[in-house]
C-alpha atoms as a PDB file:
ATOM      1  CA  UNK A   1       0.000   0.000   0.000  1.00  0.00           C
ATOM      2  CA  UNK A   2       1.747   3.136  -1.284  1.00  0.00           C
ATOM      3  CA  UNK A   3       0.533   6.133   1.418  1.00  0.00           C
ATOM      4  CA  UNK A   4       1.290  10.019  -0.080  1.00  0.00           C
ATOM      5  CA  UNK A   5       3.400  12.567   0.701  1.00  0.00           C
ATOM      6  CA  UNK A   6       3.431  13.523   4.298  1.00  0.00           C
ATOM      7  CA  UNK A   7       2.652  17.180   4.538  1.00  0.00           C
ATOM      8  CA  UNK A   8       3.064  20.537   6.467  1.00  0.00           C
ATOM      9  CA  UNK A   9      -0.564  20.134   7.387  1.00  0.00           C
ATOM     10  CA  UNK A  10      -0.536  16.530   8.332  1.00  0.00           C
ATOM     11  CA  UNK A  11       2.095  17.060  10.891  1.00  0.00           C
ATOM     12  CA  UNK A  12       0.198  20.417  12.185  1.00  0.00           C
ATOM     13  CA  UNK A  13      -2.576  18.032  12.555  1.00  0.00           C
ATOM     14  CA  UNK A  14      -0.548  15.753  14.488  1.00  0.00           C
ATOM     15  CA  UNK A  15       0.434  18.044  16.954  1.00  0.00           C
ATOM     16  CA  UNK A  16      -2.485  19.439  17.248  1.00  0.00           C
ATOM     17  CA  UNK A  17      -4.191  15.718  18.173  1.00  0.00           C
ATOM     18  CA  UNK A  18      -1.509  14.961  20.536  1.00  0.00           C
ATOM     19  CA  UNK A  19      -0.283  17.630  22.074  1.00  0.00           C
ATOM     20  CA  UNK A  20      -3.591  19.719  22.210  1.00  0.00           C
ATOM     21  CA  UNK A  21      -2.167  22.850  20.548  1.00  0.00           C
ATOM     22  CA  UNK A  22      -4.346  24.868  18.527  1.00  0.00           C
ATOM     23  CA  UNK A  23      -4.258  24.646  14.281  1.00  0.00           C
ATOM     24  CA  UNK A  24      -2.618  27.950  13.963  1.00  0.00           C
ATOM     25  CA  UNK A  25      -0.239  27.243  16.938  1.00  0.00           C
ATOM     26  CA  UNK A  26       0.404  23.572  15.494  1.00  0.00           C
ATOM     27  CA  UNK A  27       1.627  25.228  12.604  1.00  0.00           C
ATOM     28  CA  UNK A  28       3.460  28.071  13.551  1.00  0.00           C
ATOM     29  CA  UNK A  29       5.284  25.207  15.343  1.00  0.00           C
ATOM     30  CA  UNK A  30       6.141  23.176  12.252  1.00  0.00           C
ATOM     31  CA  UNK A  31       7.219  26.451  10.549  1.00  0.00           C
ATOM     32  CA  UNK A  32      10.061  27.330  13.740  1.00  0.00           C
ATOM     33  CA  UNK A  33      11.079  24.094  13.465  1.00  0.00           C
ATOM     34  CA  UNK A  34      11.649  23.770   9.330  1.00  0.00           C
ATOM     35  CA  UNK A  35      12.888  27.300   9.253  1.00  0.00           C
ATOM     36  CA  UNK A  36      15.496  27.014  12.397  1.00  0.00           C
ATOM     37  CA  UNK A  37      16.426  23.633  10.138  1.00  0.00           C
ATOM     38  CA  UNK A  38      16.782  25.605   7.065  1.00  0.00           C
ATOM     39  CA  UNK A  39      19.034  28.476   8.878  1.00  0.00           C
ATOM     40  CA  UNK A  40      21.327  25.417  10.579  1.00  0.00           C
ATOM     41  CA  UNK A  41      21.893  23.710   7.029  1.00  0.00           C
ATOM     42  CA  UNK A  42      22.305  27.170   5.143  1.00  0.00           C
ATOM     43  CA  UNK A  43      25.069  27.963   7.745  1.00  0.00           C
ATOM     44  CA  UNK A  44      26.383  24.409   6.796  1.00  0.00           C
ATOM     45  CA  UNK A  45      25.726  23.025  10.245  1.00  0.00           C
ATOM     46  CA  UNK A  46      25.538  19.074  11.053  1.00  0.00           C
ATOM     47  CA  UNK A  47      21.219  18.762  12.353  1.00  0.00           C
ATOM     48  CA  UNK A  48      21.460  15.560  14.567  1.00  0.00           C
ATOM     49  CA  UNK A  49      17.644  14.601  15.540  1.00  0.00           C
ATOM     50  CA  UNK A  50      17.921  12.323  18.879  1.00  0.00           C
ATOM     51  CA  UNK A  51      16.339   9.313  17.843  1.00  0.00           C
ATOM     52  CA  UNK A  52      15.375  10.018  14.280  1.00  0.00           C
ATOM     53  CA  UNK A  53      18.736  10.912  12.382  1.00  0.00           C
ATOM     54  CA  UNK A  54      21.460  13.394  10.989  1.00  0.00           C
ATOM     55  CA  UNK A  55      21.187  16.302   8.476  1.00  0.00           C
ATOM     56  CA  UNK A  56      24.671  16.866   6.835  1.00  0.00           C
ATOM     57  CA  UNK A  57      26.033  19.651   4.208  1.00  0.00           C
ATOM     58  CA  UNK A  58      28.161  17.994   1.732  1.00  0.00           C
ATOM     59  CA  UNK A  59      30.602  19.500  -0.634  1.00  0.00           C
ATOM     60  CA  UNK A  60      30.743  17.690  -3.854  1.00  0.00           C
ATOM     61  CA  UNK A  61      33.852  18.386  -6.611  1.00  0.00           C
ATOM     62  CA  UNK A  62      33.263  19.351 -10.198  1.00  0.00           C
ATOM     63  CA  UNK A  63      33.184  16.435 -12.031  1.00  0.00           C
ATOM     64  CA  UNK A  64      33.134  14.885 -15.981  1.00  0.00           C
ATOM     65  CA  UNK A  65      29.591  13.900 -17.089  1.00  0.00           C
ATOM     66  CA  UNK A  66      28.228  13.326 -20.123  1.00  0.00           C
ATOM     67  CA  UNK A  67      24.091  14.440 -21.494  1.00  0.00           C
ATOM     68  CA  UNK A  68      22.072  11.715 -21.711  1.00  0.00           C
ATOM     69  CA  UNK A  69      20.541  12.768 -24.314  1.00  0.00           C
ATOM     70  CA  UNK A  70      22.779  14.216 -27.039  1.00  0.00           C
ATOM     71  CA  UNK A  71      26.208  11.857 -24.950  1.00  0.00           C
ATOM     72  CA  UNK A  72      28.088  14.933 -25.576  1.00  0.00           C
ATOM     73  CA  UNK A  73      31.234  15.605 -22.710  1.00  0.00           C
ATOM     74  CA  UNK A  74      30.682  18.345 -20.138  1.00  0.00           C
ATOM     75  CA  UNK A  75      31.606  19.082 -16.879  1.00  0.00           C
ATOM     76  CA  UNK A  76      29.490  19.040 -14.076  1.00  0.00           C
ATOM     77  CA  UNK A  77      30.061  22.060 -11.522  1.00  0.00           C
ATOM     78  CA  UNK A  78      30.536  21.886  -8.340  1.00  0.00           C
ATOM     79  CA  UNK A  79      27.514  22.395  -5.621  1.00  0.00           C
ATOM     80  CA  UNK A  80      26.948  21.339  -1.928  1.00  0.00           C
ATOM     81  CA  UNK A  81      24.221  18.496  -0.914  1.00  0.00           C
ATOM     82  CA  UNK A  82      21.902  17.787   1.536  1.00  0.00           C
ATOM     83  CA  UNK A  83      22.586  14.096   3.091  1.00  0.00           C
ATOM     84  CA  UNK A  84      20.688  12.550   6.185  1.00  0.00           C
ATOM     85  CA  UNK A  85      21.435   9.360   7.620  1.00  0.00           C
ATOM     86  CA  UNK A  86      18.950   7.708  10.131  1.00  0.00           C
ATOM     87  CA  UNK A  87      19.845   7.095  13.541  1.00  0.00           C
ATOM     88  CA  UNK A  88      20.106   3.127  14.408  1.00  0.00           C
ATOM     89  CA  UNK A  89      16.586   2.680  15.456  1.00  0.00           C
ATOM     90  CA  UNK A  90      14.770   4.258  12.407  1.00  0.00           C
ATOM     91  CA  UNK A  91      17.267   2.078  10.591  1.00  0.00           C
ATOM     92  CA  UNK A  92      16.019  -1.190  12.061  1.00  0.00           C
ATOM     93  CA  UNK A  93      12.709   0.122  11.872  1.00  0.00           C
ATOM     94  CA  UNK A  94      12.321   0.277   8.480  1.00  0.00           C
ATOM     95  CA  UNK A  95      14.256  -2.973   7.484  1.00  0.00           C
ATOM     96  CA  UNK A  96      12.130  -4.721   9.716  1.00  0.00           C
ATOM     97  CA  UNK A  97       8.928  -5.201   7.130  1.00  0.00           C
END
């Protein structure tokens, strides 16, 4: 069973069933906590989420490439990445089923 994207609102919705916070303060909440994740990253900071896993800048080197399309040589540039890696337990998690 293939479930859709999990959204902004979902995870307002979320809070705002668990924790009792109101719709507008559920997602003020979610925005602090994307945009205080989007400020770490931008200032190519390491996120580590207890639990849950780690948000990493990486630096990757121009490069050789070639279009798919025409197979013509060209040279990638260089750019910086977002990588996460999940913690241990939402590792196990998921290779469980």
């Amino acid at each position: 069973m293939k479930r859709s994207n999990l959204t902004r609102k979902d995870l307002a919705k979320a809070i705002n069933e668990k924790m009792g916070f109101s719709q507008r303060g559920a997602g003020d909440l979610v925005d602090a906590v994307f945009d205080t994740l989007k400020k770490a990253l931008l200032a190519e900071e390491a996120v580590k989420l207890v639990q849950f896993g780690t948000f990493n800048v990486r630096k990757k080197a121009p490069r050789k490439g070639r279009n798919p399309r025409t197979g013509a040589a060209m040279e990638i540039s260089k750019r910086s990445m977002i990588s996460f890696r999940p913690s241990k337990i939402v590792r196990e998690k998921i290779n469980q089923s």
